[in-house]
Protein backbone atom coordinates (compact mmCIF):
# COMPACT_ATOMS: atom_id res chain seq x y z
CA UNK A 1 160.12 -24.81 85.30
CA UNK A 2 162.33 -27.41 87.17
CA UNK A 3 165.70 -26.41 88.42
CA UNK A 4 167.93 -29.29 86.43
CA UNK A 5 165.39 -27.67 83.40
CA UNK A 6 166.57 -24.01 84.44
CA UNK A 7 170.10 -24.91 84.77
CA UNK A 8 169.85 -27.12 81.15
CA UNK A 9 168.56 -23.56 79.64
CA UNK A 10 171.48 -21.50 81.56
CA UNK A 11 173.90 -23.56 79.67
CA UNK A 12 172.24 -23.41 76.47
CA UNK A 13 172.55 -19.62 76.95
CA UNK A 14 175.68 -18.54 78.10
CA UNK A 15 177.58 -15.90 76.26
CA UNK A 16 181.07 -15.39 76.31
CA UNK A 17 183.94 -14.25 74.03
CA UNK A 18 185.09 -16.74 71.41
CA UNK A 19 187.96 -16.29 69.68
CA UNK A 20 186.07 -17.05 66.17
CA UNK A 21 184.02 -13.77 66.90
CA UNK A 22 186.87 -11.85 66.17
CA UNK A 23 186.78 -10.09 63.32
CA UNK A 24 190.71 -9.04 63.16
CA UNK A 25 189.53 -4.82 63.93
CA UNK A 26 190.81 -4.46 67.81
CA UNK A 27 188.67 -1.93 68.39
CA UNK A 28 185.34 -3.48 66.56
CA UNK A 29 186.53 -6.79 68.39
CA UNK A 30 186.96 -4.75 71.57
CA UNK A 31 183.50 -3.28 71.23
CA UNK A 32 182.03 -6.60 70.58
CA UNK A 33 183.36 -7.84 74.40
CA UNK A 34 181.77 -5.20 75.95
CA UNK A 35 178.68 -6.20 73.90
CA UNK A 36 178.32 -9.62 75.04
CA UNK A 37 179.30 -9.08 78.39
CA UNK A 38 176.42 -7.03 78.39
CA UNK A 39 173.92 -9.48 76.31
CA UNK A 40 175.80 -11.94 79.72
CA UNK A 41 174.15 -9.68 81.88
CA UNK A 42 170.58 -9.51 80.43
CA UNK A 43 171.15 -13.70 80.45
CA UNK A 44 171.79 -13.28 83.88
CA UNK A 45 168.57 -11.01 85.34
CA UNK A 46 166.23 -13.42 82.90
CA UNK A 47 167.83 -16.80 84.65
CA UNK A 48 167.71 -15.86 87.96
CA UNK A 49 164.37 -13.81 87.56
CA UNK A 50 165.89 -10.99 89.34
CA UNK A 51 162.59 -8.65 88.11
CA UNK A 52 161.38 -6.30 85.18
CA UNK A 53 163.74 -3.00 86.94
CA UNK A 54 166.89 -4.98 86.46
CA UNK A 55 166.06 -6.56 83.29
CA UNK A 56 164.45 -2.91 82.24
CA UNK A 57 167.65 -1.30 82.57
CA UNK A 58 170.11 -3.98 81.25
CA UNK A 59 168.34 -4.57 78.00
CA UNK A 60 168.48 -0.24 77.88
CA UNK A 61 172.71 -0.79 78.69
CA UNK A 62 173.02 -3.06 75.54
CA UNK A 63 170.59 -0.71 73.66
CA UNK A 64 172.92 2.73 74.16
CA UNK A 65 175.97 0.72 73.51
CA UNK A 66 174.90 -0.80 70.78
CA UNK A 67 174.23 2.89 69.27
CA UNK A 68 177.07 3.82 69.86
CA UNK A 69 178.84 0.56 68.34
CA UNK A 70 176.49 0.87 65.34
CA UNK A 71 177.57 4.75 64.84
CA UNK A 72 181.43 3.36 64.90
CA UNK A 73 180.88 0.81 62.59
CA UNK A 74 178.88 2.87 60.32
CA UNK A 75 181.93 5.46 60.23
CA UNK A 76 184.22 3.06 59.51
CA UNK A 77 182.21 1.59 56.45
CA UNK A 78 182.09 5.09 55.00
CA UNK A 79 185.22 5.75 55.54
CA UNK A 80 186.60 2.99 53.50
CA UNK A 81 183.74 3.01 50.99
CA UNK A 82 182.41 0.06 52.10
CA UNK A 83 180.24 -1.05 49.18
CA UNK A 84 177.08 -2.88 51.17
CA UNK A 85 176.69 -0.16 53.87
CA UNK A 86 173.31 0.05 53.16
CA UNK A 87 172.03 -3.03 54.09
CA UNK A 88 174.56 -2.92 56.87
CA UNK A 89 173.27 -0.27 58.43
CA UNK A 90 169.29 -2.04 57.93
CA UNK A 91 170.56 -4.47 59.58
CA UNK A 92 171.71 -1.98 62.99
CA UNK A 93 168.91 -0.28 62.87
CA UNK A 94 166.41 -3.43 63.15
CA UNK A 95 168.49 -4.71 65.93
CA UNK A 96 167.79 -1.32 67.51
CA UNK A 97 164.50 -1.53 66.90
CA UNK A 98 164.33 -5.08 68.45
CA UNK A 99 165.74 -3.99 72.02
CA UNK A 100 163.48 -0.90 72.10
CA UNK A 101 160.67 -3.18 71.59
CA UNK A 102 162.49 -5.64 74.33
CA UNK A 103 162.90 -2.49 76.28
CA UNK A 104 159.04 -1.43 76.34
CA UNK A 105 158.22 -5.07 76.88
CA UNK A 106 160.35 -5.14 80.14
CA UNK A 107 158.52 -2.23 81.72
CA UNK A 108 155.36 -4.25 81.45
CA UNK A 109 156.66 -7.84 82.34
CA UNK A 110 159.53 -9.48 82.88
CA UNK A 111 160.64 -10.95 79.26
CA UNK A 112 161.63 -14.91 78.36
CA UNK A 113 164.48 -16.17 77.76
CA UNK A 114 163.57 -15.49 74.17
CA UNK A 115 165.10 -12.08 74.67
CA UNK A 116 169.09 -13.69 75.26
CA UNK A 117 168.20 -16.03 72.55
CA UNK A 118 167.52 -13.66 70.12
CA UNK A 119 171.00 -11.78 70.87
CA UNK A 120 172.63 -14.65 70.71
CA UNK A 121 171.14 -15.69 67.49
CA UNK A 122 172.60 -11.73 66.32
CA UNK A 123 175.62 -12.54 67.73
CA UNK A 124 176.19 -15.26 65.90
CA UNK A 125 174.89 -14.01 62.49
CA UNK A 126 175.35 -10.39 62.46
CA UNK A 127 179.30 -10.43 64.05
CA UNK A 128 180.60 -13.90 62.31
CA UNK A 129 179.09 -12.75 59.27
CA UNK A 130 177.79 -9.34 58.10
CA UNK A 131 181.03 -7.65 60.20
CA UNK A 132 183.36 -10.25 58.91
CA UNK A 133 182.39 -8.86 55.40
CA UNK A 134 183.18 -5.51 55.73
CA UNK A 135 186.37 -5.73 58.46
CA UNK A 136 187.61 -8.29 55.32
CA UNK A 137 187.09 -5.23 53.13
CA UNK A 138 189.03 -3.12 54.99
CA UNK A 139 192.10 -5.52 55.88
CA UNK A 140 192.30 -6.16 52.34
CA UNK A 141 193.76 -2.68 51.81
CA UNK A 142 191.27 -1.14 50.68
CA UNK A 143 191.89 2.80 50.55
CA UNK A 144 190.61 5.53 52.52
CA UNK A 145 188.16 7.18 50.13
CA UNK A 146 185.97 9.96 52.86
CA UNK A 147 188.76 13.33 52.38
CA UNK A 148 190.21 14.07 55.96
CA UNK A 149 188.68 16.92 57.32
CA UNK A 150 190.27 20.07 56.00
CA UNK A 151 193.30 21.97 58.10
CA UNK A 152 192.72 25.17 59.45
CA UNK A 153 194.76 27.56 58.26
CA UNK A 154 196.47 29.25 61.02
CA UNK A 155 198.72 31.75 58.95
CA UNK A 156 196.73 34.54 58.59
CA UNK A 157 194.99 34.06 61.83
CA UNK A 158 194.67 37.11 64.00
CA UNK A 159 196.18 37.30 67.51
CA UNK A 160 192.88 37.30 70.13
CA UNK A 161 192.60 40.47 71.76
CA UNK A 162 193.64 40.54 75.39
């Protein structure tokens, strides 16, 4: 590939935060950052073909935050009741699936650009749209409908021995 070609596709790709990602849940929003700057970084080893290593373990960074993400989100839904959780959480766990397959690919050869394409096409779909729903949901005022954990009760606890 040329390098005005390379630099052309560089462009194309580049991830950053945009204010219309933000689906009005600081912490889901904050998440999200730390999500793309991540999906920046596997943009970055793929355009300057630092190697399948690097690439190897930046695609596994996005994968174990994006579990974690996925698990906060998921929480959230059920704790509001969130009515399409289902599909929601399809939709997670075929992303996961996606980067463990970009993940075994890496250790073999160093992946296209296909890879940042395809979390950039999530991005835009998943975030803008299928999080929107259910942060929308929840900012309507929807109630808390998961029972807080129960107390302990501490009355007729015993003194430890000492």
């Amino acid at each position: 590939m040329q390098n005005a070609d390379m630099a052309d596709q560089n462009s194309a790709l580049a991830m950053c935060w945009r204010d219309e990602y933000s689906i009005g849940i600081t912490e889901i929003d904050d998440q999200h950052k730390e999500l793309i700057k991540r999906f920046a970084a596997v943009e970055e080893v793929i355009t300057t073909q630092q190697g399948w290593s690097e690439l190897h373990f930046a695609i596994l960074g996005i994968l174990r935050y994006a579990e974690f993400h996925f698990q906060f989100e998921e929480a959230l839904m059920r704790l509001y009741g969130f009515p399409q959780i289902g599909s929601h959480i399809q939709e997670h766990r075929r992303i996961l699936q996606a980067a463990e397959i970009f993940i075994d690919e890496s250790l073999r050869k160093v992946a296209p650009a296909d890879v940042a394409q395809f979390y950039q096409n999530w991005l835009a779909t998943h975030i803008q749209k299928d999080d929107r729903l259910y942060a929308e949901f929840i900012l309507a005022g929807n109630p808390i409908v998961t029972p807080p954990c129960p107390r302990l009760d501490t009355s007729s606890a015993k003194a430890p021995l000492v």
